[in-house]
Each structure stands twice: as C-alpha cells, then as structure tokens.
Protein backbone atom coordinates (compact mmCIF):
# COMPACT_ATOMS: atom_id res chain seq x y z
CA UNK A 1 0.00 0.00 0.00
CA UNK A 2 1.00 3.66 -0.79
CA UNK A 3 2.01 6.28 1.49
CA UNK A 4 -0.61 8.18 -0.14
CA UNK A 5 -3.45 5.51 0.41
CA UNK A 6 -1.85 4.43 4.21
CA UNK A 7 -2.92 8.75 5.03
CA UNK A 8 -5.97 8.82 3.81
CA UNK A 9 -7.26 5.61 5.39
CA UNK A 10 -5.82 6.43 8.67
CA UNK A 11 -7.00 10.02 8.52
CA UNK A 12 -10.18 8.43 7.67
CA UNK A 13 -10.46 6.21 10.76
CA UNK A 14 -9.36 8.89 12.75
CA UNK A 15 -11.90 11.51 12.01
CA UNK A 16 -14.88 9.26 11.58
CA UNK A 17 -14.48 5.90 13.55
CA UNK A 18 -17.25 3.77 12.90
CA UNK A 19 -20.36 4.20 11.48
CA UNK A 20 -22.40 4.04 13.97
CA UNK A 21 -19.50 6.56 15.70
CA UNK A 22 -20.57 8.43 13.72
CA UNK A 23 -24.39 8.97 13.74
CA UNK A 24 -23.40 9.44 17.65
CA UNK A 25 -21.03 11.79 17.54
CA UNK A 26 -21.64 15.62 18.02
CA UNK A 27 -18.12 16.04 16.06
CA UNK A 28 -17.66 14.16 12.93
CA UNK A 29 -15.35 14.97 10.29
CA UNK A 30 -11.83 15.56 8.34
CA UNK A 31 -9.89 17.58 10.86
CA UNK A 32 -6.69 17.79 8.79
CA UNK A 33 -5.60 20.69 7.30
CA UNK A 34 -4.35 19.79 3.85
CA UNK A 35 -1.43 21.70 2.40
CA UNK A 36 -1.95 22.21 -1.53
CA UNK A 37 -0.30 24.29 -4.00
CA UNK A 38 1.59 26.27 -0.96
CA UNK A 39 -1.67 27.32 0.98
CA UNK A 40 -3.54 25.88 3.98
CA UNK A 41 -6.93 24.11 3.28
CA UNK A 42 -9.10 23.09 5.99
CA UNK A 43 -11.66 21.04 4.90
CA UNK A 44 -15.20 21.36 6.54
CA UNK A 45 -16.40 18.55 9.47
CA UNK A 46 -19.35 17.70 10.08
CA UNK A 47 -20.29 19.01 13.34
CA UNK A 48 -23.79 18.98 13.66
CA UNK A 49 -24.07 15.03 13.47
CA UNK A 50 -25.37 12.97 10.52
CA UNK A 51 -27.53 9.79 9.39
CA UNK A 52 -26.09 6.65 7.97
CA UNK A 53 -28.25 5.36 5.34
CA UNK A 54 -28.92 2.45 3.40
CA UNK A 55 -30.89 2.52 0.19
CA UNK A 56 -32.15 5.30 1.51
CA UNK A 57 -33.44 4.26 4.92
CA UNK A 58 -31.64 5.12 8.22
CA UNK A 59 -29.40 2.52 9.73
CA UNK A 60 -28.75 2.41 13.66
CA UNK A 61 -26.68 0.07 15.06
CA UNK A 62 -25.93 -1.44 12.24
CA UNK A 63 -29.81 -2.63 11.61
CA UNK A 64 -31.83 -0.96 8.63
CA UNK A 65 -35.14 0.68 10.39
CA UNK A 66 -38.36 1.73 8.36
CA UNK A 67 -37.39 6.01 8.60
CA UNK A 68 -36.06 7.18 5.35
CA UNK A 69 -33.25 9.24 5.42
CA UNK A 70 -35.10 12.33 4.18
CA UNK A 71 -37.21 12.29 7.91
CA UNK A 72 -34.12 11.37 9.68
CA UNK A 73 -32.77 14.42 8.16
CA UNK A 74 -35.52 16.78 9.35
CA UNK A 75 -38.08 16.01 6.41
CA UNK A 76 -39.11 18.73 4.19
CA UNK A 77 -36.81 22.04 4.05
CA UNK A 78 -34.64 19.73 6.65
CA UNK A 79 -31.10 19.61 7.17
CA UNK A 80 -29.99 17.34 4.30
CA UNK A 81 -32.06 15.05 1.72
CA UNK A 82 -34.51 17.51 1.25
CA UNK A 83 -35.27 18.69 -2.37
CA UNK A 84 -36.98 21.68 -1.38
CA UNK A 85 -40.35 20.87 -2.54
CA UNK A 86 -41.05 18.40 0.24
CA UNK A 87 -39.64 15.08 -1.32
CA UNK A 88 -37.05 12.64 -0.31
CA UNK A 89 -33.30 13.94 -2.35
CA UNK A 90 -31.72 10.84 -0.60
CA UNK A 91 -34.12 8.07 -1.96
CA UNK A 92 -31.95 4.68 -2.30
CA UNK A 93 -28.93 6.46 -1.10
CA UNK A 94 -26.28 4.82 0.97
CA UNK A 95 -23.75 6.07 2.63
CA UNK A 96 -23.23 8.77 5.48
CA UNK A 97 -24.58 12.44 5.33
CA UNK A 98 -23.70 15.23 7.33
CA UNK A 99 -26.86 17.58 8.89
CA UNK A 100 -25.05 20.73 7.07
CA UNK A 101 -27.41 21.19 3.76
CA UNK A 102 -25.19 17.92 2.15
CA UNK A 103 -27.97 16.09 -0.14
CA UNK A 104 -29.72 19.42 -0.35
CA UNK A 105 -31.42 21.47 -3.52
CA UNK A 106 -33.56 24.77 -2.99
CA UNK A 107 -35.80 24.31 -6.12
CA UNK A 108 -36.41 20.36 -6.64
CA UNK A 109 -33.99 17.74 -8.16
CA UNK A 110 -33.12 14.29 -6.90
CA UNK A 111 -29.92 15.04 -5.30
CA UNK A 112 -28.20 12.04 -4.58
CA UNK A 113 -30.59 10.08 -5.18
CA UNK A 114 -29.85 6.21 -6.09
CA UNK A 115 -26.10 7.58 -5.29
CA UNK A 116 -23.51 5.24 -2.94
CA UNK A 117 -21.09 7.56 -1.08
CA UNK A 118 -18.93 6.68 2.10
CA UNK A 119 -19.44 10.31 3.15
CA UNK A 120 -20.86 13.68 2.18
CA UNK A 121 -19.90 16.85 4.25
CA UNK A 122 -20.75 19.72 2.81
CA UNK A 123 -21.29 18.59 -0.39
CA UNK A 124 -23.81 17.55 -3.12
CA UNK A 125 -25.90 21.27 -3.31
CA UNK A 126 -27.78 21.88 -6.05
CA UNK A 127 -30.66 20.29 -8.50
CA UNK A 128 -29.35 16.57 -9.19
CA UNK A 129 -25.62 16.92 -7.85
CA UNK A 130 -24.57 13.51 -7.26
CA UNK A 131 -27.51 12.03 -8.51
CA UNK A 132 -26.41 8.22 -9.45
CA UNK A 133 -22.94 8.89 -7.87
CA UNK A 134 -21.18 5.56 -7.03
CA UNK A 135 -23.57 2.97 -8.39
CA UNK A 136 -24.14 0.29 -10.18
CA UNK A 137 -21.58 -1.13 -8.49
CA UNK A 138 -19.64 2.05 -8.37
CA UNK A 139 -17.73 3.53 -5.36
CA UNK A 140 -17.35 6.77 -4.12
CA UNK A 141 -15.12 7.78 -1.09
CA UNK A 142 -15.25 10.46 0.72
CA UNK A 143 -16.90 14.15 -0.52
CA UNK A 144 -15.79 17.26 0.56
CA UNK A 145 -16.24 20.52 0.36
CA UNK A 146 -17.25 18.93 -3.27
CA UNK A 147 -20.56 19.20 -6.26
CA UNK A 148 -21.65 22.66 -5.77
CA UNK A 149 -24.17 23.23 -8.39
CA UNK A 150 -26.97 21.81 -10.85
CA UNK A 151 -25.90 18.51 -11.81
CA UNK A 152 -22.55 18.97 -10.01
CA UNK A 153 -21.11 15.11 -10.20
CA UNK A 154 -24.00 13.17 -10.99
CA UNK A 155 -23.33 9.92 -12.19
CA UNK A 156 -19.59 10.08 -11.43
CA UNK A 157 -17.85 6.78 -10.63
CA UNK A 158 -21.31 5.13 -12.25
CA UNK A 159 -19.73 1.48 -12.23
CA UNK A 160 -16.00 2.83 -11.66
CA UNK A 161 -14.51 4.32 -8.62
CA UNK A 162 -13.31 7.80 -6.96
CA UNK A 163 -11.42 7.60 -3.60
CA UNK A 164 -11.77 10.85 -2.90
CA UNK A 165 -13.54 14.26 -3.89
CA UNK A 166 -12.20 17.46 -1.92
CA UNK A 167 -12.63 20.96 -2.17
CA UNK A 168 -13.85 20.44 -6.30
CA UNK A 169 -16.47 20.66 -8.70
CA UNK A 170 -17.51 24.09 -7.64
CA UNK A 171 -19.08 27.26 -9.14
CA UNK A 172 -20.83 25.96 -12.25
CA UNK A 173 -22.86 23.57 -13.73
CA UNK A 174 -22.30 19.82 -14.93
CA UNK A 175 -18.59 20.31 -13.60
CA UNK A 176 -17.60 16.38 -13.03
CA UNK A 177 -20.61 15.17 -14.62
CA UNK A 178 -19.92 11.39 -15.11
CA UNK A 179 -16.84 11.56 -14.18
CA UNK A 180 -15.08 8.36 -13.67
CA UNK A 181 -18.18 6.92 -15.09
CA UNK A 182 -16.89 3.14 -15.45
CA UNK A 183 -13.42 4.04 -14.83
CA UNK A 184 -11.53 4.96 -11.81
CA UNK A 185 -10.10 8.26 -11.23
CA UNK A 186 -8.07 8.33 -7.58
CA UNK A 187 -8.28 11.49 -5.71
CA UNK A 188 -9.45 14.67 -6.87
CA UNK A 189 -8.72 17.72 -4.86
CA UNK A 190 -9.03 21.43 -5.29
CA UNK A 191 -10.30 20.94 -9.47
CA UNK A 192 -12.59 21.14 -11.70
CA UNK A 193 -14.12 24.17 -10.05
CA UNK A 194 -15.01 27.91 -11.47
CA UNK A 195 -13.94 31.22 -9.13
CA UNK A 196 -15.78 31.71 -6.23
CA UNK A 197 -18.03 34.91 -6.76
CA UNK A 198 -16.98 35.03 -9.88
CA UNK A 199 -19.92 36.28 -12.18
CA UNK A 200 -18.89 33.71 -14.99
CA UNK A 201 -19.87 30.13 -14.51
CA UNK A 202 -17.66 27.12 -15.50
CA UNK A 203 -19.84 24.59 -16.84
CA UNK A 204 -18.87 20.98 -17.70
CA UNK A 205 -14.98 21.40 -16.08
CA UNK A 206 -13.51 17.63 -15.73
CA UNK A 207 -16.55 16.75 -17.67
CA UNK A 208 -16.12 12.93 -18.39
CA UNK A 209 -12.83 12.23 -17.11
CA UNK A 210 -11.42 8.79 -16.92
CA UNK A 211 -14.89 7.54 -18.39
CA UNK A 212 -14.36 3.56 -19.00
CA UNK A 213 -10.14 3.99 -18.24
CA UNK A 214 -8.24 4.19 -15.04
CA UNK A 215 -7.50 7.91 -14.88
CA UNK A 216 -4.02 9.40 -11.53
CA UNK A 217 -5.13 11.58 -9.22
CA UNK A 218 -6.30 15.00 -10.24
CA UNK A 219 -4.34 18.11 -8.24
CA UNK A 220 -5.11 21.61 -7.99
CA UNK A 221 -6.43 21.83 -11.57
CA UNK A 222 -8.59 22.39 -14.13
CA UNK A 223 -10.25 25.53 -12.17
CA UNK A 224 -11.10 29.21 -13.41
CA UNK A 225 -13.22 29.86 -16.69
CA UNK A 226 -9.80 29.78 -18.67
CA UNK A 227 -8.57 26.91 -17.51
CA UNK A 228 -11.53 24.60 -17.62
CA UNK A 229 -10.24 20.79 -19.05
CA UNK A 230 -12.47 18.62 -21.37
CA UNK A 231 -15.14 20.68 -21.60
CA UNK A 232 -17.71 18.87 -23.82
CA UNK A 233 -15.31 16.22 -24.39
CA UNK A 234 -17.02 12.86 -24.97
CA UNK A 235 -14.11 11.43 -23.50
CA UNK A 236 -10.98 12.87 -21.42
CA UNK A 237 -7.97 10.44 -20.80
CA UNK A 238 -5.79 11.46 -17.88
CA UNK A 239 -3.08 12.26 -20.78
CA UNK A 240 -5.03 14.71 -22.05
CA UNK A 241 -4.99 17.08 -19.19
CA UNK A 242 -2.53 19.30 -17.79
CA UNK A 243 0.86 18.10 -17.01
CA UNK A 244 -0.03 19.56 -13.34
CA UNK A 245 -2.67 17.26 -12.93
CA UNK A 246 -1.15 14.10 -12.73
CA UNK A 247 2.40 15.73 -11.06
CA UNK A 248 4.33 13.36 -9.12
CA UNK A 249 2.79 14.00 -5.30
CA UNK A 250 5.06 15.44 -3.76
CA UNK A 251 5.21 18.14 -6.43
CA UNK A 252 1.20 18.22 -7.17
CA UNK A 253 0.59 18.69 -3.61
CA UNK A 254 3.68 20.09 -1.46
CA UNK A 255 4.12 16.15 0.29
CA UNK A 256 0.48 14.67 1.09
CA UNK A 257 3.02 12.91 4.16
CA UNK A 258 2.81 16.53 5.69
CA UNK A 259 -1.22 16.51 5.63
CA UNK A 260 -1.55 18.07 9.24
CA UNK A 261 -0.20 21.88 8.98
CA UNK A 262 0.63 21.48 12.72
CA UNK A 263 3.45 18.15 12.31
C-alpha cells in the first residue's frame, strides 16, 4: 500500500471511527488541514451530526429501520435530503450524510438520489448533484467541500470508482458530470471548479474524465473559466490534461506525508 493511500485511510479512521460513531457523535469529520499548491486548506467537518443510510433508509446500530433518510434528516426544508419541494433527495442512497445542507437542492432535483457515497460533508448542493454517484456497483469515497451546483457530479464513478472528492467541482454547472463513469479516477482535490463569486460560470470542467479507463489523481487543476479541461469532451484520458494534474505528489501537492499543517 502507498504512502498516499496508508494517510488517507488512517485520517479516515481517525476523524470518523465507525459508522455508527458516527451517527453518535456531536463532532464528525476531516480535521486535517491539507497543504496544496503552498496554501492551507481546511476542509469542513461535520459538526452537527449525521444519518447513515442504506438505500435510503436510516441505519442504527448497524440494523436498517423503516425512517427514510429524508425524515431522519428533518423532512421537508430539513437539514440534508430535502429537495426543497417536500420530497425525499436521498431516496436509495447509501452512505453517510452530514446535517449541514449535504444532499440538499432549494428548487427540486433528486440530489443524490440512487447515489452510494462513504461520506458527504458539505457537499452535493444543487438540482441533481450527485444524482447516481457511485452505483451500479460504483464507489465513491469520501466528498468534501465537493458538487456545488446543478448537476454537479451526478453519475460520477457510475460502475467505476473515486477515492476521494475534496474541495472540487464548484461554481458551475455539470462540472464532473460522469466523471469516472466506469473508470476509476483516484483522488481529486481542489479541481474542476469555477472562481468563487466570480460572475462567470464554469460549466462541464472535468466533464467525463477517466470515463471507461483508469485515470491518476487529479491536483489543484482544471479551475477558473480559462482553464476549464475537457469541456464537452465525450471522452478525457488522464493524458489529455494538464501536465499539473497528474504531477508526481510530492510536487502536485507540497508532500500529502505533511497533511496536518501542525506536524
């Protein structure tokens, strides 16, 4: 096993213990404070608690009850799975969501619905965003900080695989759409995004990535409207994009090993 993948699974342990840790816990999340392209990141936690769910139904202690996800979650206008217009954004959804609008859309859409994802903080906002995420057999780590925006990264890693979505697909529309969709794409962090306030959205950044072919990690990339990577493109092989993109790690991200600003 990597260095790389050794981190993340023991920062994962560390800030999330078990599930049912988890749905217990008044302070769940990623407490690390990742160092990328010579700034400090702090991803969000999840500090308001969250429900573990299982084609779309709460699970507690590991047993499947008869609440769906969408009450557990406050029900209509609630605190995540909630479309807006009353009806359940988290139907056959599995996976943990964080009480912080994750799972959420303000006008309708079936966010995250039918999607498998280990964990959502802060992520999956908007009308469809992560809609079909992570199944048919598809995986999906954890998501960040991550699919901002109408259709923000549905059907990505539809029967492939992400490990990891952080701080990306932001500020636009279809950014990530299908990304990874039979293929596997490892860790995507701070990409595929447009500019925060910016009055010009980025639509369709990352769009198809790694779509039926294992695709490196993408790194502080593909962001800003003049900068966006396959836009439109049917399909968008990892050789295709920026050099930066798939940099050697210790170049694309400063030394993942020196994750927590404080060591």
């Amino acid at each position: 096993m990597s260095l790389f993948n050794t981190i993340i699974i023991a920062i994962a342990l560390v800030a999330f213990g078990s599930a049912t840790d988890a749905i217990d816990s008044a302070d769940v999340g990623l407490n690390a404070n990742l160092i990328l392209a010579d700034s400090v990141i702090t991803p969000s936690v999840c500090n308001k608690g969250c429900v573990d769910c299982r084609n779309g139904f709460e699970v507690i202690d590991g047993e499947t009850t008869t609440r769906t996800c969408h009450d557990a979650c406050g029900g209509s206008g609630g605190s995540c799975c909630s479309d807006g217009k009353g009806l359940d954004a988290c139907d056959h959804f599995s996976g943990l969501v964080c009480k912080d609008g994750s799972c959420n859309a303000s006008n309708g859409g079936k966010v995250c619905k039918d999607a498998s994802i280990e964990r959502v903080i802060n992520s999956c906002i908007g009308v469809e965003a992560c809609m079909n995420a992570g199944s048919n057999g598809g995986s999906v780590g954890d998501v960040v900080d991550s699919c901002h925006g109408r259709h923000a990264c549905a059907g990505a890693a539809y029967g492939g695989s992400i490990d990891t979505i952080e701080n990306s697909c932001n500020y636009g529309n279809f950014n990530c759409y299908r990304l990874a969709r039979k293929g596997s794409i490892g860790h995507i962090l701070s990409s595929c995004s447009g500019t925060a306030g910016s009055a010009v959205l980025v639509n369709y950044a990352c769009y198809r990535v790694g779509n039926g072919e294992p695709t490196g990690d993408i790194l502080s990339c593909c962001n800003g409207e003049n900068e966006v990577c396959c836009q439109s493109s049917y399909i968008c092989s990892i050789t295709t994009l920026p050099k930066a993109c798939a940099s050697d790690l210790t170049v694309g991200i400063r030394g993942f090993a020196r994750r927590f600003a404080d060591e």
